[in-house]
C-alpha atoms as a PDB file:
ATOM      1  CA  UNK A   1      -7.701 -14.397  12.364  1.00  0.00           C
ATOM      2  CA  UNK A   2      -4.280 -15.610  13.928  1.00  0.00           C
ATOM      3  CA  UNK A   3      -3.017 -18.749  12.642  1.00  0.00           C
ATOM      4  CA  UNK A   4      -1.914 -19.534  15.664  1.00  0.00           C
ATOM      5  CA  UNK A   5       2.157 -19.258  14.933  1.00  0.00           C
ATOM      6  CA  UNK A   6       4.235 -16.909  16.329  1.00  0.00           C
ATOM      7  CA  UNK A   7       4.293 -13.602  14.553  1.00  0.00           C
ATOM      8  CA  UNK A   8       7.281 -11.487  13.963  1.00  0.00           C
ATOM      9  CA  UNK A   9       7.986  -8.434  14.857  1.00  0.00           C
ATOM     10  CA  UNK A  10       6.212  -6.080  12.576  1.00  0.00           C
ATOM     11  CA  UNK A  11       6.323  -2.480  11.444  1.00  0.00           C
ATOM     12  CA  UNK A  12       3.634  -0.914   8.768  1.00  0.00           C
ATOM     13  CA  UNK A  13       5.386   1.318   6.628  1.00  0.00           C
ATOM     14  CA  UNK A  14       2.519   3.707   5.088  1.00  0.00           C
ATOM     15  CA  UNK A  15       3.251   5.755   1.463  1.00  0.00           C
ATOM     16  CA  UNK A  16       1.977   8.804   1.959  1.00  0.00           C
ATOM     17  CA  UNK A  17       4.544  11.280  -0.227  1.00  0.00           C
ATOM     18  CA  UNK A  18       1.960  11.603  -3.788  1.00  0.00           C
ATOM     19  CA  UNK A  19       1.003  14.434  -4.317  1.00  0.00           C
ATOM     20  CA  UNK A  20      -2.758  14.005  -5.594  1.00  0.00           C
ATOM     21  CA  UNK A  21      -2.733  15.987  -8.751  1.00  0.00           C
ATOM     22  CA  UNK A  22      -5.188  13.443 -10.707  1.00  0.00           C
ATOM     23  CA  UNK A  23      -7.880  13.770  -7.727  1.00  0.00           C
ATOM     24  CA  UNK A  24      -7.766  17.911  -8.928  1.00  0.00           C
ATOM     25  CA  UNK A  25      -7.483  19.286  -4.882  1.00  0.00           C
ATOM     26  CA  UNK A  26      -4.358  21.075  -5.295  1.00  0.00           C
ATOM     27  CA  UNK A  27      -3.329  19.431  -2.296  1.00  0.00           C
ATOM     28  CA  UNK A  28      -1.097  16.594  -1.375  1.00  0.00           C
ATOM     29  CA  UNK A  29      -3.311  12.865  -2.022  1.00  0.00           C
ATOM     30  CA  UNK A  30      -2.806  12.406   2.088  1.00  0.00           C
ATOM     31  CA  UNK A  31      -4.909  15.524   2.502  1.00  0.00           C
ATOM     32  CA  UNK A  32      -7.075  15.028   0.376  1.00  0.00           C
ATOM     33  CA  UNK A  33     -11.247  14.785   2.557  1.00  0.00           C
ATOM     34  CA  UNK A  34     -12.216  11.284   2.888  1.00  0.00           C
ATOM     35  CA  UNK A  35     -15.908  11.793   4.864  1.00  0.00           C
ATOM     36  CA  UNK A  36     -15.362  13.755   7.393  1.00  0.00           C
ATOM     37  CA  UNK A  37     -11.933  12.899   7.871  1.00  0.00           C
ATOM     38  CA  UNK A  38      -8.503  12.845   5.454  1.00  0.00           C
ATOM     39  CA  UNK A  39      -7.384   9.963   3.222  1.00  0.00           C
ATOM     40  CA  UNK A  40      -4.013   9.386   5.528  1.00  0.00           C
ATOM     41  CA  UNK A  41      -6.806   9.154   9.025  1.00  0.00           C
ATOM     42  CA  UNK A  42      -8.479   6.484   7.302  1.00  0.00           C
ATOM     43  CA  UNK A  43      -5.449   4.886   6.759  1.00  0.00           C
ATOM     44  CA  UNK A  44      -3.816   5.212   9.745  1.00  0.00           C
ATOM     45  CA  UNK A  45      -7.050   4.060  11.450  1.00  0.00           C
ATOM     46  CA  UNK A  46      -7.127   0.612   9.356  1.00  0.00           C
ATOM     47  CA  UNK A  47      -3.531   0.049  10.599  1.00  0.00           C
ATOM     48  CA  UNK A  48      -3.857   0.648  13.900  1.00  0.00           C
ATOM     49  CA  UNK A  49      -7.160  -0.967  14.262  1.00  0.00           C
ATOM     50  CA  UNK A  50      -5.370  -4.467  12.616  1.00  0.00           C
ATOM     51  CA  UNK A  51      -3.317  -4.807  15.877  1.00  0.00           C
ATOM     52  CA  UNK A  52      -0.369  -6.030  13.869  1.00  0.00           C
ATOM     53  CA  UNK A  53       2.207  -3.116  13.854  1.00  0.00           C
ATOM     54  CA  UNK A  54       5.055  -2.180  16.511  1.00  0.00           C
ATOM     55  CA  UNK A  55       5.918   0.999  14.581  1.00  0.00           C
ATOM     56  CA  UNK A  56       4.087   2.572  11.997  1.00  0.00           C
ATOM     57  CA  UNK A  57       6.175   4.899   9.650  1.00  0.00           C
ATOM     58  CA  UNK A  58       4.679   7.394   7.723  1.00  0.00           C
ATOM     59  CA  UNK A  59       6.657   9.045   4.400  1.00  0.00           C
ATOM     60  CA  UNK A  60       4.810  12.092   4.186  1.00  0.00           C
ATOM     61  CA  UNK A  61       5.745  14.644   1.570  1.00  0.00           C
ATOM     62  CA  UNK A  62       9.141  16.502   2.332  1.00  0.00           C
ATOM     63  CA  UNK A  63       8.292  19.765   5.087  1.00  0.00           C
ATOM     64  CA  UNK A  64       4.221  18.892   4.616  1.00  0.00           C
ATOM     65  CA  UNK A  65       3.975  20.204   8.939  1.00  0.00           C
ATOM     66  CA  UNK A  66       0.405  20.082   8.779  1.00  0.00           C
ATOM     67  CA  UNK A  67      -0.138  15.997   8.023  1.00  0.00           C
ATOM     68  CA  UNK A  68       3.082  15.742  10.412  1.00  0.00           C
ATOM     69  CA  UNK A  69       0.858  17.509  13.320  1.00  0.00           C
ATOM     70  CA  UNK A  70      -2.134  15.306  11.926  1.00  0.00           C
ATOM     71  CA  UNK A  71       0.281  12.348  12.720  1.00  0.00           C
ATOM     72  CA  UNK A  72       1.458  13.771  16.126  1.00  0.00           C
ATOM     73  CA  UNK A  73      -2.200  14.319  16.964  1.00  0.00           C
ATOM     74  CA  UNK A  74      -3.615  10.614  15.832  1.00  0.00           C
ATOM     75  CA  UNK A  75      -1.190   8.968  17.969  1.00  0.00           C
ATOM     76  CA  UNK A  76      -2.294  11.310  21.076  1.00  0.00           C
ATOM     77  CA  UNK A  77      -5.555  10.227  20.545  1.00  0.00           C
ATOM     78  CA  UNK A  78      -4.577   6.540  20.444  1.00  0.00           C
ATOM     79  CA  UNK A  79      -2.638   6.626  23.633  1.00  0.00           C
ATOM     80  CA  UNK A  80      -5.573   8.704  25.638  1.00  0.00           C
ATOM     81  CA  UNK A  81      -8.171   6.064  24.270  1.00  0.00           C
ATOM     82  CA  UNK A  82      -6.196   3.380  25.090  1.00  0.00           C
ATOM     83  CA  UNK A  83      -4.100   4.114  28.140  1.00  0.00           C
ATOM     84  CA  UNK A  84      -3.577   1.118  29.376  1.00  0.00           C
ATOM     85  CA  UNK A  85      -3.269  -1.086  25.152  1.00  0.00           C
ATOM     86  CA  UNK A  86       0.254  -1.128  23.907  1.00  0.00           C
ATOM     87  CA  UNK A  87       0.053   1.349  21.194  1.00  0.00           C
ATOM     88  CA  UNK A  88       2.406   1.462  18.126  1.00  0.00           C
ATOM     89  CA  UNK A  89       5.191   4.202  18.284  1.00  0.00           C
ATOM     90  CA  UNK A  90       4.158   6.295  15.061  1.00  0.00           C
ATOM     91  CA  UNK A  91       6.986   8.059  13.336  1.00  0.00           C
ATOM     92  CA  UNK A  92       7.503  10.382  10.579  1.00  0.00           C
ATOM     93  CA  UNK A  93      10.053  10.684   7.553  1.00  0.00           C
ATOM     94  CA  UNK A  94      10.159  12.258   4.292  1.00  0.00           C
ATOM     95  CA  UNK A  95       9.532  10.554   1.180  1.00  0.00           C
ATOM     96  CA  UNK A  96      11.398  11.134  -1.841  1.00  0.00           C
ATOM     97  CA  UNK A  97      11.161  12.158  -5.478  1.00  0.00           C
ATOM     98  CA  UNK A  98       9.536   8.442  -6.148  1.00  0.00           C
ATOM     99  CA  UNK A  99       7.453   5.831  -4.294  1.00  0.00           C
ATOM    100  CA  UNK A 100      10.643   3.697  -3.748  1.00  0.00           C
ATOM    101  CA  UNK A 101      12.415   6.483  -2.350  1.00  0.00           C
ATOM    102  CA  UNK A 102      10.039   6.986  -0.197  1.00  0.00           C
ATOM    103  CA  UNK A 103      10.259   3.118   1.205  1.00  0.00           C
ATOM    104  CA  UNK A 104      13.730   3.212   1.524  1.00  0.00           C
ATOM    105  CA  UNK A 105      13.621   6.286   3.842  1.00  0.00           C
ATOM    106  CA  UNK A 106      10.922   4.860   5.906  1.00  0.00           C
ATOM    107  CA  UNK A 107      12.934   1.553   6.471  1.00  0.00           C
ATOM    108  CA  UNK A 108      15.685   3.482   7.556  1.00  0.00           C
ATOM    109  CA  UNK A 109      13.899   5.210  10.132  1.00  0.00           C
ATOM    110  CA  UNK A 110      12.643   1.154  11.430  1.00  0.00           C
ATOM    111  CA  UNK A 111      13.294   0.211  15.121  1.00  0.00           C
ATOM    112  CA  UNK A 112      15.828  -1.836  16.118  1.00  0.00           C
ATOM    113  CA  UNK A 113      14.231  -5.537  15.902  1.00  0.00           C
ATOM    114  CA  UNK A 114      11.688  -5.119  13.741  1.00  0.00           C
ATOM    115  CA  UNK A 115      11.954  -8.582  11.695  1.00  0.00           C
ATOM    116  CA  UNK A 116       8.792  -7.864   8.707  1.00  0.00           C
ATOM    117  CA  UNK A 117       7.481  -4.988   7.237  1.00  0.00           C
ATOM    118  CA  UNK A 118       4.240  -4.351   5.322  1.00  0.00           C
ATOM    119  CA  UNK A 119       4.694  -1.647   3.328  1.00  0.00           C
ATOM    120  CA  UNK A 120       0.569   0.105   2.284  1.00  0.00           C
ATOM    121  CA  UNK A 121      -0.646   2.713   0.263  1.00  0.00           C
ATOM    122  CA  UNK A 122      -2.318   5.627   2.121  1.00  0.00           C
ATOM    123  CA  UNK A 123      -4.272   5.979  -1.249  1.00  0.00           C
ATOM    124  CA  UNK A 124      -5.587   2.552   0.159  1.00  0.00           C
ATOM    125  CA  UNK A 125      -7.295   3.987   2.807  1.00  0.00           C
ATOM    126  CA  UNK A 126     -10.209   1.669   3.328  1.00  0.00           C
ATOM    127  CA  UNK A 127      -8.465  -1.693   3.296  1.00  0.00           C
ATOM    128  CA  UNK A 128      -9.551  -4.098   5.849  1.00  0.00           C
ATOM    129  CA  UNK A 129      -8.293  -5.207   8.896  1.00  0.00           C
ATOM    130  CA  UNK A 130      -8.725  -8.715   7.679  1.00  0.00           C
ATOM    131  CA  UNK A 131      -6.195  -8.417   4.900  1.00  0.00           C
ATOM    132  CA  UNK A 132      -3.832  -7.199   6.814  1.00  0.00           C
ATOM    133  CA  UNK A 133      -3.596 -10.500   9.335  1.00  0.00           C
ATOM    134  CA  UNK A 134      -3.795 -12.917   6.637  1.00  0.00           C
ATOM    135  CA  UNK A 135      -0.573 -11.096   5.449  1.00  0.00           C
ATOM    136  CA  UNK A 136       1.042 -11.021   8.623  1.00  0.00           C
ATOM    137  CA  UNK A 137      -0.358 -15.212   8.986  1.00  0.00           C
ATOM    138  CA  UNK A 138       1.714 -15.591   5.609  1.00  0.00           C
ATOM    139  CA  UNK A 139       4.892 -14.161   6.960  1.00  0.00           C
ATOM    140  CA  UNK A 140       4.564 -16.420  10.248  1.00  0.00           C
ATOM    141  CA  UNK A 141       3.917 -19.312   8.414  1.00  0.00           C
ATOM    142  CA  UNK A 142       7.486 -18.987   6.343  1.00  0.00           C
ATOM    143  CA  UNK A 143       6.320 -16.367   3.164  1.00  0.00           C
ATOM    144  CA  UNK A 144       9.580 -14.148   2.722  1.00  0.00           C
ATOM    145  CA  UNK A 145       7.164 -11.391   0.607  1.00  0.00           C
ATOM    146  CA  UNK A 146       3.404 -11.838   0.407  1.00  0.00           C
ATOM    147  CA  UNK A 147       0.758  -9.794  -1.121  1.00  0.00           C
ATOM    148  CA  UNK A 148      -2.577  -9.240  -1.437  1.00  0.00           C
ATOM    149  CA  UNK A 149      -4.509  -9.670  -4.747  1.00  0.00           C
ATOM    150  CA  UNK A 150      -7.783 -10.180  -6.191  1.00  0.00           C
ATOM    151  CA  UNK A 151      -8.815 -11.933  -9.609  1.00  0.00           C
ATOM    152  CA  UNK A 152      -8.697  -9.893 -12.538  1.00  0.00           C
ATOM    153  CA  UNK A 153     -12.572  -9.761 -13.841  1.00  0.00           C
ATOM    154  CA  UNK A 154     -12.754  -7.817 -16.820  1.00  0.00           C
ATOM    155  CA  UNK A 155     -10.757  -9.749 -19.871  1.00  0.00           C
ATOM    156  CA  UNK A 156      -7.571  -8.411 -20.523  1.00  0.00           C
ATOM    157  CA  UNK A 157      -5.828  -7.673 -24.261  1.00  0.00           C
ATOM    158  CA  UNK A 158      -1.915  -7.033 -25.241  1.00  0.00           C
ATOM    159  CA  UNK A 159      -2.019  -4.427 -28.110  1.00  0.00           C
ATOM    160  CA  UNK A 160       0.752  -2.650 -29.846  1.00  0.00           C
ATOM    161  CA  UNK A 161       0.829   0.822 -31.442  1.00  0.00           C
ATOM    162  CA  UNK A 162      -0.727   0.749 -35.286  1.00  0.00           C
ATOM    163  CA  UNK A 163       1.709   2.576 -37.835  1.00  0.00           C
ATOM    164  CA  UNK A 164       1.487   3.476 -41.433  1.00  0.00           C
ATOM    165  CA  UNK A 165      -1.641   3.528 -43.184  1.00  0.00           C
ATOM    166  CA  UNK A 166      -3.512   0.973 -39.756  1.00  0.00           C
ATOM    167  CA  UNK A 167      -3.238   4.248 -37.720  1.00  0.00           C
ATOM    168  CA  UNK A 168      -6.066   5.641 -39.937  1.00  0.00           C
ATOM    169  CA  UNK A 169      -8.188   2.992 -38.503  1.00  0.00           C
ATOM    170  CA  UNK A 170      -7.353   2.629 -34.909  1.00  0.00           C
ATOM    171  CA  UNK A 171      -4.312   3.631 -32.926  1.00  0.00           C
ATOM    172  CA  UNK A 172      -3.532   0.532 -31.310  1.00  0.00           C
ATOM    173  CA  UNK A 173      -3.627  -3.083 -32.270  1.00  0.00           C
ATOM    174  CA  UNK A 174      -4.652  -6.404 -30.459  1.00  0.00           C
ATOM    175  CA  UNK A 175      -1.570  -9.036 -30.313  1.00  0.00           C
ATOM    176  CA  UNK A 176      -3.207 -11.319 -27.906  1.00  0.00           C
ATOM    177  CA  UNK A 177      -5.585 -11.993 -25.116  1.00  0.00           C
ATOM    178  CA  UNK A 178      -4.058 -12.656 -21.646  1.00  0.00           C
ATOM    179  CA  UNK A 179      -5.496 -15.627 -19.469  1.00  0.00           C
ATOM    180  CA  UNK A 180      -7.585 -14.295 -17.214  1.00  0.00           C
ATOM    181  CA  UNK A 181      -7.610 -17.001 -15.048  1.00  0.00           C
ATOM    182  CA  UNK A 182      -3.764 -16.526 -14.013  1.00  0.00           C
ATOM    183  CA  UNK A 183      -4.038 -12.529 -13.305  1.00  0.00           C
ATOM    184  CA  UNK A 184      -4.480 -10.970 -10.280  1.00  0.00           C
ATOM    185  CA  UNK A 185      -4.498  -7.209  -9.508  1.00  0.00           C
ATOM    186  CA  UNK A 186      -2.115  -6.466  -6.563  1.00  0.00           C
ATOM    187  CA  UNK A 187      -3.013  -4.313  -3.537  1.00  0.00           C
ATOM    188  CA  UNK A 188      -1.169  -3.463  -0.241  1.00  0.00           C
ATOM    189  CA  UNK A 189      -0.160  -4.053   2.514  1.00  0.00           C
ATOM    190  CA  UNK A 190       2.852  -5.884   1.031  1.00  0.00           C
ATOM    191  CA  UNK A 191       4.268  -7.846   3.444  1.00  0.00           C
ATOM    192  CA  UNK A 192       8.290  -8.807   3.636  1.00  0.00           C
ATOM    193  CA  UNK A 193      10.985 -10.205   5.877  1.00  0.00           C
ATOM    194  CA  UNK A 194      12.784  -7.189   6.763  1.00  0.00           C
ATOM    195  CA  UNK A 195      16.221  -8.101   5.739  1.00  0.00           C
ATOM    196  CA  UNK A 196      14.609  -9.502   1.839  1.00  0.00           C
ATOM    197  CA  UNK A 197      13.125  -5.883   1.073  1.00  0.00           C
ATOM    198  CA  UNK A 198      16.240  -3.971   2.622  1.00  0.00           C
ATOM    199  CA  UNK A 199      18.242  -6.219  -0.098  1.00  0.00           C
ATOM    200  CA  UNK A 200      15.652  -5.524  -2.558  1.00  0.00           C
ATOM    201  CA  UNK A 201      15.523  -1.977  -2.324  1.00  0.00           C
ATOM    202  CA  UNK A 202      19.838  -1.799  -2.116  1.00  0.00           C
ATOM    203  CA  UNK A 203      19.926  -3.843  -5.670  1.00  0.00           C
ATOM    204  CA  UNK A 204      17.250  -1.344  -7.059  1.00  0.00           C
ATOM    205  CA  UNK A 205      19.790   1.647  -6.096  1.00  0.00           C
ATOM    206  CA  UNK A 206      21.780   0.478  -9.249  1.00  0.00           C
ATOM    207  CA  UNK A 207      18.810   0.697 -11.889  1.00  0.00           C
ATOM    208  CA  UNK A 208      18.938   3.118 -14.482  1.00  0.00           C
ATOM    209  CA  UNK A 209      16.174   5.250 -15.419  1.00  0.00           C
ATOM    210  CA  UNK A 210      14.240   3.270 -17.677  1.00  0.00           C
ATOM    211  CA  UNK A 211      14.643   0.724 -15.531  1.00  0.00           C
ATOM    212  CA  UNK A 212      13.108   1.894 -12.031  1.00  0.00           C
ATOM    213  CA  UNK A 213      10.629   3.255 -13.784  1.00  0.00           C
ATOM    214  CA  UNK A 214       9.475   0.064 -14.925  1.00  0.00           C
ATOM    215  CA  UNK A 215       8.965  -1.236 -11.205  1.00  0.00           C
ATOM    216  CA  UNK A 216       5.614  -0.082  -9.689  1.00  0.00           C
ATOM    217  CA  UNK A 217       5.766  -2.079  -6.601  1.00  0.00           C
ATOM    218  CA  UNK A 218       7.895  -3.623  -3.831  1.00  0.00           C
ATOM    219  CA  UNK A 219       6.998  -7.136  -4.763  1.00  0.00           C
ATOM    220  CA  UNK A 220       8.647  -6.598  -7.842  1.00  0.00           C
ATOM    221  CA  UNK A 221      11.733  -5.631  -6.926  1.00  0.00           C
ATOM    222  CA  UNK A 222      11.803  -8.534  -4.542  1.00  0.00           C
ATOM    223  CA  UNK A 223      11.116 -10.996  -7.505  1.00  0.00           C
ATOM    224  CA  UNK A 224      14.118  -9.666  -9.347  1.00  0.00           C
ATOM    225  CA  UNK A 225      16.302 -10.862  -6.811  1.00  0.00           C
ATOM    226  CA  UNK A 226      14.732 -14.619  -7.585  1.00  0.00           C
ATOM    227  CA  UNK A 227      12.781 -15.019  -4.274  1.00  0.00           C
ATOM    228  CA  UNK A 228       9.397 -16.212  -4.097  1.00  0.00           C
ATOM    229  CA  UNK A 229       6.805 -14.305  -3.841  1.00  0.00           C
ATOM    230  CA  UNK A 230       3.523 -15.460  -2.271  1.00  0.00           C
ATOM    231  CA  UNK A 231      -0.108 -14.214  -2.689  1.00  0.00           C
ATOM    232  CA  UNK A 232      -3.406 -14.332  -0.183  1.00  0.00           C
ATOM    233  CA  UNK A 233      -6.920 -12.716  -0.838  1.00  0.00           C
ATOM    234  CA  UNK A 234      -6.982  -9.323  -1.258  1.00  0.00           C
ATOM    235  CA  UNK A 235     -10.330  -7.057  -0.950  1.00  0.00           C
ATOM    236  CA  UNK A 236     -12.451  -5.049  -3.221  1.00  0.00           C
ATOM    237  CA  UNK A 237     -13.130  -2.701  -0.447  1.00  0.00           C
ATOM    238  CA  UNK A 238      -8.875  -1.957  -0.778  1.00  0.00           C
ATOM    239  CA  UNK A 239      -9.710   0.410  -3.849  1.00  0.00           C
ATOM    240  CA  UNK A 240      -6.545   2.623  -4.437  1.00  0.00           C
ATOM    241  CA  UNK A 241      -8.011   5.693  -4.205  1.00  0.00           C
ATOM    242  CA  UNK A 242      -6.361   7.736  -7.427  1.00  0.00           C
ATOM    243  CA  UNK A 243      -9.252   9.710  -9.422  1.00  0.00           C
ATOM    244  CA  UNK A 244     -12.168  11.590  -8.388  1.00  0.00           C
ATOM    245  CA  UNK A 245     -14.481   8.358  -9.349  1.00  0.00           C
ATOM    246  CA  UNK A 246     -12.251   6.604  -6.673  1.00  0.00           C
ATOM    247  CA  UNK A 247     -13.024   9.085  -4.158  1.00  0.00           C
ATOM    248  CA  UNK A 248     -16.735   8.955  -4.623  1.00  0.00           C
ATOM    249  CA  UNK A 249     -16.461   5.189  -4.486  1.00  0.00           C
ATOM    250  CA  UNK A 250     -14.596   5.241  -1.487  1.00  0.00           C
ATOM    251  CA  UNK A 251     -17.317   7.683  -0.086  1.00  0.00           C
ATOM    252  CA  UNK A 252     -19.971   5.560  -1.076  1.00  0.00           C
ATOM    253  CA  UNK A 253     -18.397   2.515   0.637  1.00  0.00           C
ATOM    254  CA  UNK A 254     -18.293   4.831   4.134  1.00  0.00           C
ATOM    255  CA  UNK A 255     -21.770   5.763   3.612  1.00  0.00           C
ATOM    256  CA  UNK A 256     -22.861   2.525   3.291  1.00  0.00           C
ATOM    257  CA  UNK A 257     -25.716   0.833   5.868  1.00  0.00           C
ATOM    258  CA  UNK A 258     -22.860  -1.613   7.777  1.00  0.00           C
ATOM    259  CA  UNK A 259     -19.863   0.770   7.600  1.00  0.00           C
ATOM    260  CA  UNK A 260     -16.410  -0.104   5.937  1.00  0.00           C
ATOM    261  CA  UNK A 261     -14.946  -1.083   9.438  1.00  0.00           C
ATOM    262  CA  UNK A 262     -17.857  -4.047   9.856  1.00  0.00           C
ATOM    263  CA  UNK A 263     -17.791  -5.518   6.626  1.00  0.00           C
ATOM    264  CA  UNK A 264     -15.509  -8.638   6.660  1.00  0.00           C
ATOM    265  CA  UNK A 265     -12.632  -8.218   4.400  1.00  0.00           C
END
């Protein structure tokens, strides 16, 4: 999977502060049973499996003890598997009131000399290993921010809200047809230079309301400062996991005759 260039010094920052009210468990989405296991396992699993991480940061929701100990106790089991592998230091912060909150207290939490950071969705539990190398392969080959995306399949309309006597008739109305051919639907891990999404995330400190609510990823804060933003194949296996259809999906894709771990991203 390596493209053969040196590869920087990476930490996986992992989102893991929603709290899961549309999946209906009345528990946070990290808790949430995946299988026989949580949604955050799975995730943490993918990572570490992918080899590509130094540190893995988790922003769990604030004073949430029980996925801290579920945390404390993955990495136990990782080092008394392993005990001879080098096995990523796994640390712990609390996320914040929104998802970029949450990424800004994780990178502060970063080792010293950590030069990229992919930043994933727990809610992405099942995402391959694959996807996350040919991230990290962008970043060594010179990518300041990469992501992963897949093409958009279904065709895709603009609308507008119907008013006056039109809302009798439908509440919205078509304005134009997007080309599908140009969209993509974005997934994680999000890969940056360290130092681009630390400026990113400073400039996004300033934003008013209306504003940050309007940015729903890192990749787009990054392209508001003007820098480039580069894309590689994404999976359809890297469902974000958000509804109770997703979860039976995901299920489904763990239950399946080759296993989501063997099926090549």
């Amino acid at each position: 999977m390596n493209n053969g260039l040196p590869r920087p010094v990476t930490a996986v920052v992992i989102v893991a502060a929603g709290s899961g009210e549309r999946l209906g468990y009345g528990m946070p989405k990290a808790r949430v049973p995946l299988g026989s296991d949580t949604i955050l396992t799975h995730a943490l699993r993918g990572v570490a499996a992918a080899g590509v991480a130094r540190q893995i940061c988790v922003a769990l929701p604030p004073g949430d003890t029980a996925l801290q100990e579920l945390c404390g106790s993955f990495e136990a089991e990782l080092r008394a598997g392993n005990p001879e592998a080098q096995i990523p230091l796994l640390t712990t912060v609390d996320g914040g009131a929104t998802r970029a909150a949450s990424v800004r207290s994780a990178l502060g939490a970063l080792l010293d000399g950590t030069e990229a950071v992919l930043v994933h969705d727990a809610a992405r539990a099942l995402a391959p290993e694959a996807v996350f190398h040919r991230v990290v392969d962008s970043l060594a080959a010179g990518a300041v921010a990469v992501i992963p995306a897949v093409p958009v399949v279904d065709t895709v309309k603009t609308v507008t809200r119907t008013s006056g006597d039109d809302t009798v008739i439908a509440p919205e109305l078509v304005t134009g047809t997007a080309p599908r051919e140009e969209l993509r639907s974005v997934q994680t891990p999000q890969g940056f230079r360290l130092s681009t999404l630390l400026q990113a995330h400073q400039a996004a400190e300033g934003f008013g309301d209306k504003q940050a609510a309007a940015v729903t990823d890192d990749a787009m804060l990054v392209e508001l400062l003007g820098v480039p933003v580069h894309a590689v194949h994404g999976s359809t296996q890297s469902l974000k996991i958000t509804t109770p259809l997703d979860l039976i999906i995901a299920e489904g894709l763990l239950e399946g005759p080759l296993g989501i771990r063997w099926v090549e991203g």
